[in-house]
Protein backbone atom coordinates (compact mmCIF):
# COMPACT_ATOMS: atom_id res chain seq x y z
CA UNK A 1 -22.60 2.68 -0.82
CA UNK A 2 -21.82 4.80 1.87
CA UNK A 3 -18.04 5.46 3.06
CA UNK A 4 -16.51 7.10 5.98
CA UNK A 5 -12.35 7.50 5.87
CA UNK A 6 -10.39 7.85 9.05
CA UNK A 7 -7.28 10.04 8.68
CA UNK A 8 -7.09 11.24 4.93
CA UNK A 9 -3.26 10.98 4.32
CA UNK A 10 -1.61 10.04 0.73
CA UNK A 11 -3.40 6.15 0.99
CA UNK A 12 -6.33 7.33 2.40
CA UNK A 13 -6.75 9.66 -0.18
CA UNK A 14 -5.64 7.25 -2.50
CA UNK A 15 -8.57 4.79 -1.58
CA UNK A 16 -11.29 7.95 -1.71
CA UNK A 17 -9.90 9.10 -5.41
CA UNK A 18 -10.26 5.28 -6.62
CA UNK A 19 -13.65 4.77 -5.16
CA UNK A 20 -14.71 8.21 -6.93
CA UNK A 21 -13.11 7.78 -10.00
CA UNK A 22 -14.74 4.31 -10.77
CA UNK A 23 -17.94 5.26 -9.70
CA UNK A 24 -18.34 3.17 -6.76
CA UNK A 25 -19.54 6.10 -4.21
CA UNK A 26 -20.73 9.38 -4.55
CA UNK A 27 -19.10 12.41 -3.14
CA UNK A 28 -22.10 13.13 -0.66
CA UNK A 29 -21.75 9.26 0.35
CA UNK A 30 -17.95 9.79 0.83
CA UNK A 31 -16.89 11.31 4.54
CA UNK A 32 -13.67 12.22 5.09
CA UNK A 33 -12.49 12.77 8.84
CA UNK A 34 -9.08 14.83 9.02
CA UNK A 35 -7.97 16.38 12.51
CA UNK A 36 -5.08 18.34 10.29
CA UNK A 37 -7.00 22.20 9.93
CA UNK A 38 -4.73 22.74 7.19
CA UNK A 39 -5.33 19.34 5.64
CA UNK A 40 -8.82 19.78 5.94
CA UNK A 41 -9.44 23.18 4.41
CA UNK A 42 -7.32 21.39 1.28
CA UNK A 43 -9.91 18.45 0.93
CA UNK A 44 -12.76 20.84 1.35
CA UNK A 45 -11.09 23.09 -1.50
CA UNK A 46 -10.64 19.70 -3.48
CA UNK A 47 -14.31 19.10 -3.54
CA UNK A 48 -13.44 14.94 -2.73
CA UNK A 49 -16.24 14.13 -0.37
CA UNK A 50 -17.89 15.55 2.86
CA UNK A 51 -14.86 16.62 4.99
CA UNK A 52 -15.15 16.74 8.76
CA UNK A 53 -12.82 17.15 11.52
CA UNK A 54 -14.09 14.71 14.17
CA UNK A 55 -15.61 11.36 14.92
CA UNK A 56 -19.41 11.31 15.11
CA UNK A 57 -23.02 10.20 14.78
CA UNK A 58 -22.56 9.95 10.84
CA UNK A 59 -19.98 7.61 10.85
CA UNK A 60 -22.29 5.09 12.56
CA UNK A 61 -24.35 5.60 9.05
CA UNK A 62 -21.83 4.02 6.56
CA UNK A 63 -21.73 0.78 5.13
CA UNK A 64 -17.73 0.59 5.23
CA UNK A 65 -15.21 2.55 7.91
CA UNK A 66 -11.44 2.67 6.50
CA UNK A 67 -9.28 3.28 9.08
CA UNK A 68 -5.84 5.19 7.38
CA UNK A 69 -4.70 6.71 10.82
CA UNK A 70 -1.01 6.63 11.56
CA UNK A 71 -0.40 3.19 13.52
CA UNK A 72 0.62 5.38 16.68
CA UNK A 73 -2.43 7.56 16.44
CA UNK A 74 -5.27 4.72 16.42
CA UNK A 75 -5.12 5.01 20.46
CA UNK A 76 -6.83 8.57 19.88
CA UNK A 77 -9.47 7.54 18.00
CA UNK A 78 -10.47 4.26 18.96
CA UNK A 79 -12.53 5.46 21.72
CA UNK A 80 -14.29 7.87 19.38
CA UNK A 81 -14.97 5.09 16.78
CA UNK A 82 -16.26 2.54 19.30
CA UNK A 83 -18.86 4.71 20.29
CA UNK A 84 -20.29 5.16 17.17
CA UNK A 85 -19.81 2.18 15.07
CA UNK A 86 -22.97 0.21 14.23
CA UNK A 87 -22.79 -4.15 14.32
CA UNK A 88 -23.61 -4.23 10.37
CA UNK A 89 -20.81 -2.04 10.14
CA UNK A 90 -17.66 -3.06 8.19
CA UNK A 91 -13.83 -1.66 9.55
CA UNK A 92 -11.24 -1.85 7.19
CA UNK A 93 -8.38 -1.28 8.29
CA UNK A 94 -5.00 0.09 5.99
CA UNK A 95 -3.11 0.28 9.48
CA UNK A 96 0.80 -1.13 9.22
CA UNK A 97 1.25 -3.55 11.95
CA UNK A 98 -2.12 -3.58 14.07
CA UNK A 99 -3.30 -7.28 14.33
CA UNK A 100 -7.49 -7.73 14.13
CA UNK A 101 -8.33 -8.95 17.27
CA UNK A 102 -6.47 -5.65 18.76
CA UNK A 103 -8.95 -3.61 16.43
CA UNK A 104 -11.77 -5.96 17.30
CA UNK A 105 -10.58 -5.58 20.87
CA UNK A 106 -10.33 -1.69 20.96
CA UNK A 107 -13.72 -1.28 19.35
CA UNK A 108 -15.68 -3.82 20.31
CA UNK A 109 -16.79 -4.78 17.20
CA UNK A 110 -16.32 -7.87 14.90
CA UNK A 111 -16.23 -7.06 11.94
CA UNK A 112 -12.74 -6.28 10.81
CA UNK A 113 -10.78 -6.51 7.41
CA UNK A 114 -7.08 -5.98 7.59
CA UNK A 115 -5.22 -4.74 4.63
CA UNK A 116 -1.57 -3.39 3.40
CA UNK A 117 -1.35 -1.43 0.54
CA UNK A 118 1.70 0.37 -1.20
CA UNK A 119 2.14 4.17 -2.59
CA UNK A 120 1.21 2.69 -6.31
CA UNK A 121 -2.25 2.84 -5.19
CA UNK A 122 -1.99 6.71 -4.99
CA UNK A 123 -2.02 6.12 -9.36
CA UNK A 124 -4.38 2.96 -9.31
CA UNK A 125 -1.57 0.40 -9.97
CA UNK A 126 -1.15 -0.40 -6.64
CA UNK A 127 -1.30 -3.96 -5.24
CA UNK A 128 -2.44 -5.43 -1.63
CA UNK A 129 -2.65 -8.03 0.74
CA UNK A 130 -5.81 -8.37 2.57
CA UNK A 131 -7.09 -10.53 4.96
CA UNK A 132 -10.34 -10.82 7.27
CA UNK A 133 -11.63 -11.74 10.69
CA UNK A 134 -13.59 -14.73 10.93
CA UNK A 135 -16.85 -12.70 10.98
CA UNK A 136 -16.42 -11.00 8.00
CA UNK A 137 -18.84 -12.73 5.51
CA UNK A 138 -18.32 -13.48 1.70
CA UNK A 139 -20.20 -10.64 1.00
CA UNK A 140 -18.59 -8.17 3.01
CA UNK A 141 -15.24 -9.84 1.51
CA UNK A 142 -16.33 -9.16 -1.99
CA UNK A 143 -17.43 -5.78 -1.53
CA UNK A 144 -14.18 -4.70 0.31
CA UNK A 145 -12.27 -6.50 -2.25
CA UNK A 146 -13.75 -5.04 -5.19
CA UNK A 147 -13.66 -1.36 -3.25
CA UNK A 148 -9.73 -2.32 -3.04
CA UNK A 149 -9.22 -3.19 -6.72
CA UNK A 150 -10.03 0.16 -7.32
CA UNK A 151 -6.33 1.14 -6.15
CA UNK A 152 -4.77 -1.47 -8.52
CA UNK A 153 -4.97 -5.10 -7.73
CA UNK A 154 -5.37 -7.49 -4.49
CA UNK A 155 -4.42 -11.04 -3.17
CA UNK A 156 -6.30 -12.77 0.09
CA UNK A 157 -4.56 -14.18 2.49
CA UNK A 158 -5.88 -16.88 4.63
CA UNK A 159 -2.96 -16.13 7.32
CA UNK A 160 -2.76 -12.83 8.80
CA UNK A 161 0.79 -13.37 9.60
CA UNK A 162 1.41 -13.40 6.27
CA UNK A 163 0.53 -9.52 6.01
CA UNK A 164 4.00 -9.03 7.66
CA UNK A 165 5.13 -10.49 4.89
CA UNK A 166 3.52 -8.99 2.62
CA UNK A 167 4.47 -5.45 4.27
CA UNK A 168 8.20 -6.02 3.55
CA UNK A 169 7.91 -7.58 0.12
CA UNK A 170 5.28 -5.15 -1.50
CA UNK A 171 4.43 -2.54 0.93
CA UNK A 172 8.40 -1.22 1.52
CA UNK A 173 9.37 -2.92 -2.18
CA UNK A 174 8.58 0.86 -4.23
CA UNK A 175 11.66 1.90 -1.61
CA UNK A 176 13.81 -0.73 -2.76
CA UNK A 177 13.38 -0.17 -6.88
CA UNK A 178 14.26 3.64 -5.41
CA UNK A 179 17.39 2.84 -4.12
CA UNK A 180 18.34 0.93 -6.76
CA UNK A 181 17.51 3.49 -9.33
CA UNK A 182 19.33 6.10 -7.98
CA UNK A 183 22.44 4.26 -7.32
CA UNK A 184 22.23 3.68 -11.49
CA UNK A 185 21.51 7.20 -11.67
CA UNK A 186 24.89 7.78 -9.48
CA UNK A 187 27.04 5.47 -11.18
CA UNK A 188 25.73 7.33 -14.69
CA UNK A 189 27.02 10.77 -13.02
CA UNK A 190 29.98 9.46 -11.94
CA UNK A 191 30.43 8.27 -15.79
CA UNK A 192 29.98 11.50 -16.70
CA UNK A 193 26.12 11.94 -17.93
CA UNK A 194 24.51 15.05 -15.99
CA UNK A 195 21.74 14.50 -14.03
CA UNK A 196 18.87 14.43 -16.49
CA UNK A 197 20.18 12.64 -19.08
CA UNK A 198 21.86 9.81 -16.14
CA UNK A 199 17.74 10.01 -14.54
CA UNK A 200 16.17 9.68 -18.55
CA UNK A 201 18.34 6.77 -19.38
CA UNK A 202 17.87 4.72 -16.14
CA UNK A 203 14.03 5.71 -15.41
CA UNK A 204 13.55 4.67 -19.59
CA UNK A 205 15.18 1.04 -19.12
CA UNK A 206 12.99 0.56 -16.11
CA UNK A 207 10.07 1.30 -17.34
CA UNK A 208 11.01 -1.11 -20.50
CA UNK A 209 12.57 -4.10 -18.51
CA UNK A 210 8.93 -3.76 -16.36
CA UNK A 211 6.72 -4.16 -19.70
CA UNK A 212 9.17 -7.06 -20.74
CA UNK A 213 8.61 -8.57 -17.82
CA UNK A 214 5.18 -8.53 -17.76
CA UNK A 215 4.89 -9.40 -21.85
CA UNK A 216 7.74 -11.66 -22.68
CA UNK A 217 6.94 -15.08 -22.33
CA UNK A 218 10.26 -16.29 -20.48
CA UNK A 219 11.61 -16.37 -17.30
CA UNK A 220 13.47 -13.83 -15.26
CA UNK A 221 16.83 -16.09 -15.67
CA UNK A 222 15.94 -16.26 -19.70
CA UNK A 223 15.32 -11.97 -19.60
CA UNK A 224 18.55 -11.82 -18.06
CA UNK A 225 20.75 -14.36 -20.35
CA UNK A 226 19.19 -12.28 -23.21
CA UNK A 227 21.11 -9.65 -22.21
CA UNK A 228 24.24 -10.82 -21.05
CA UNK A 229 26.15 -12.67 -23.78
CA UNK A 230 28.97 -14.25 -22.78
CA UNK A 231 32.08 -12.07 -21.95
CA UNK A 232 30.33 -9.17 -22.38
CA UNK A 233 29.72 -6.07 -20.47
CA UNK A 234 26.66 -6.95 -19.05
CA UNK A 235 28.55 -10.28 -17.60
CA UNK A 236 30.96 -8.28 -15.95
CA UNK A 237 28.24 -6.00 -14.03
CA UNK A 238 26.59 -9.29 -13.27
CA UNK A 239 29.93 -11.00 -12.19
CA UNK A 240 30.83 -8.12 -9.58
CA UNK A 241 26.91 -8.32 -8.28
CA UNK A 242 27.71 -11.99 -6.95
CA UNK A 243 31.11 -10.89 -5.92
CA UNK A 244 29.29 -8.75 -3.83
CA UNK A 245 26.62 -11.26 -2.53
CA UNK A 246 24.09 -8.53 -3.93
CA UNK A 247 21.27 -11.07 -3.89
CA UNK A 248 21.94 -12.22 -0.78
CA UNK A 249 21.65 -8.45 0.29
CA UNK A 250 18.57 -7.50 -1.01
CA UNK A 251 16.82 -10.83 0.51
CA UNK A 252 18.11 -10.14 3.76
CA UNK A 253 16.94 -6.66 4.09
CA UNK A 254 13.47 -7.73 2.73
CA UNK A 255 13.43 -10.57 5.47
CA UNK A 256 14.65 -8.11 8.07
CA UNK A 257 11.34 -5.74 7.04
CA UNK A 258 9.28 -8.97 8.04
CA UNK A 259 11.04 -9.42 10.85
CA UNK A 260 10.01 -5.62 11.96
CA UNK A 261 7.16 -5.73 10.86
CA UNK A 262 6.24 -8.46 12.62
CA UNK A 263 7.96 -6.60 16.02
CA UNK A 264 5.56 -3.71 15.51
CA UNK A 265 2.49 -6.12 14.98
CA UNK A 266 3.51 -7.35 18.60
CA UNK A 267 3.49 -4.24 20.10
């Protein structure tokens, strides 16, 4: 399979490192397009694929384009792109908050498959949404799928709305777990731990509470009575969480993501 990457950022690069390390194209078979000199001459030194610094005729000779551009930036290459991409051609785009038919529009082309992905991808335990134009055959869908499950793993969505959703909920979520870290990390300094041994004990619980989630067979309401036995310490954090309508919080900056995201999508 032949793959041509448009604007080789972190996710871009993320997607070309997957697709390498599992075997599923070969370095001559991988073009990377980066307008950045200095980004360039870093892929070139990384050995990662065939790095270029413009749009042209070999493009038009790859089974699959990803598009990883900056949102703002796609007006600069669209042009480009149009003129080169061939009708058996599949575009998928990794874009935040371009709708399909403005990509179908812009290049006059079809086939289009729409994704969001989040940073975990850049270590292969990513996950995304994905969705397709009506074009897009099963085939195509399988290939791009199984091309995206490189990065970690994926969910379809019949809706393209829904990608809004899924750009506040999983695509901004590693930002959320961040800020809650580090205000754990805070209140361990202000306890008096220094900062290493504050970072090692929060960083260790998450990664624990994350495998007991994903091993122990009970719900998140169960994990959570497990630990908080009545009139304990635990009960108190929990207590002054609620006083502070910290649930509520959380949920209403996640919906008020989708609500941007959806803004942007719009234009």
């Amino acid at each position: 399979m032949k793959i041509a990457i448009v604007g080789c950022g972190n996710m871009g690069m993320a997607f070309a490192k997957s697709f390498l390390q599992y075997d599923l194209v070969k370095k001559d078979n991988l073009l990377l397009i980066e307008k950045s000199t200095d980004r360039s001459e870093a892929l070139k030194a990384e050995k990662a694929g065939v790095v270029v610094d413009t749009i042209g005729p070999r493009v038009g000779e790859t089974d699959l384009i990803i598009l990883s551009v900056k949102p703002q930036d796609f007006n600069s290459v669209y042009e480009s792109l149009r003129d080169v991409v061939q009708p058996n051609q599949v575009v998928l785009s990794i874009m935040a908050g371009i709708p399909i038919n403005q990509i179908q529009e812009k290049l006059a082309h079809p086939l289009v498959v729409r994704a969001m992905p989040n940073t975990p991808a850049m270590l292969g335990m990513g996950i995304t949404g994905f969705t397709a134009a009506k074009e897009v055959d099963l085939a195509n869908l399988r290939r791009v799928e199984n091309l995206i499950n490189a990065t970690g793993r994926s969910i379809f969505l019949e809706d393209e709305a829904m990608l809004d959703a899924v750009t506040a909920l999983s695509g901004s979520g590693p930002a959320y777990f961040y800020y809650v870290v580090k205000a754990m990390i805070d209140a361990g300094k202000q306890m008096g731990f220094d900062d290493a041994v504050s970072a090692l004990l929060v960083k260790q619980t998450m990664l624990g509470a994350y495998h007991l989630i994903n091993t122990a067979d009970k719900s998140l309401d169960d994990l959570i009575k497990a630990v908080a036995s009545k009139g304990g310490t635990t009960e108190a954090a929990l207590r002054t969480f609620e006083s502070g309508a910290l649930s509520d919080t959380l949920v209403a900056g996640i919906k008020a993501a989708q609500v941007r995201a959806t803004e942007l999508s719009k234009g």
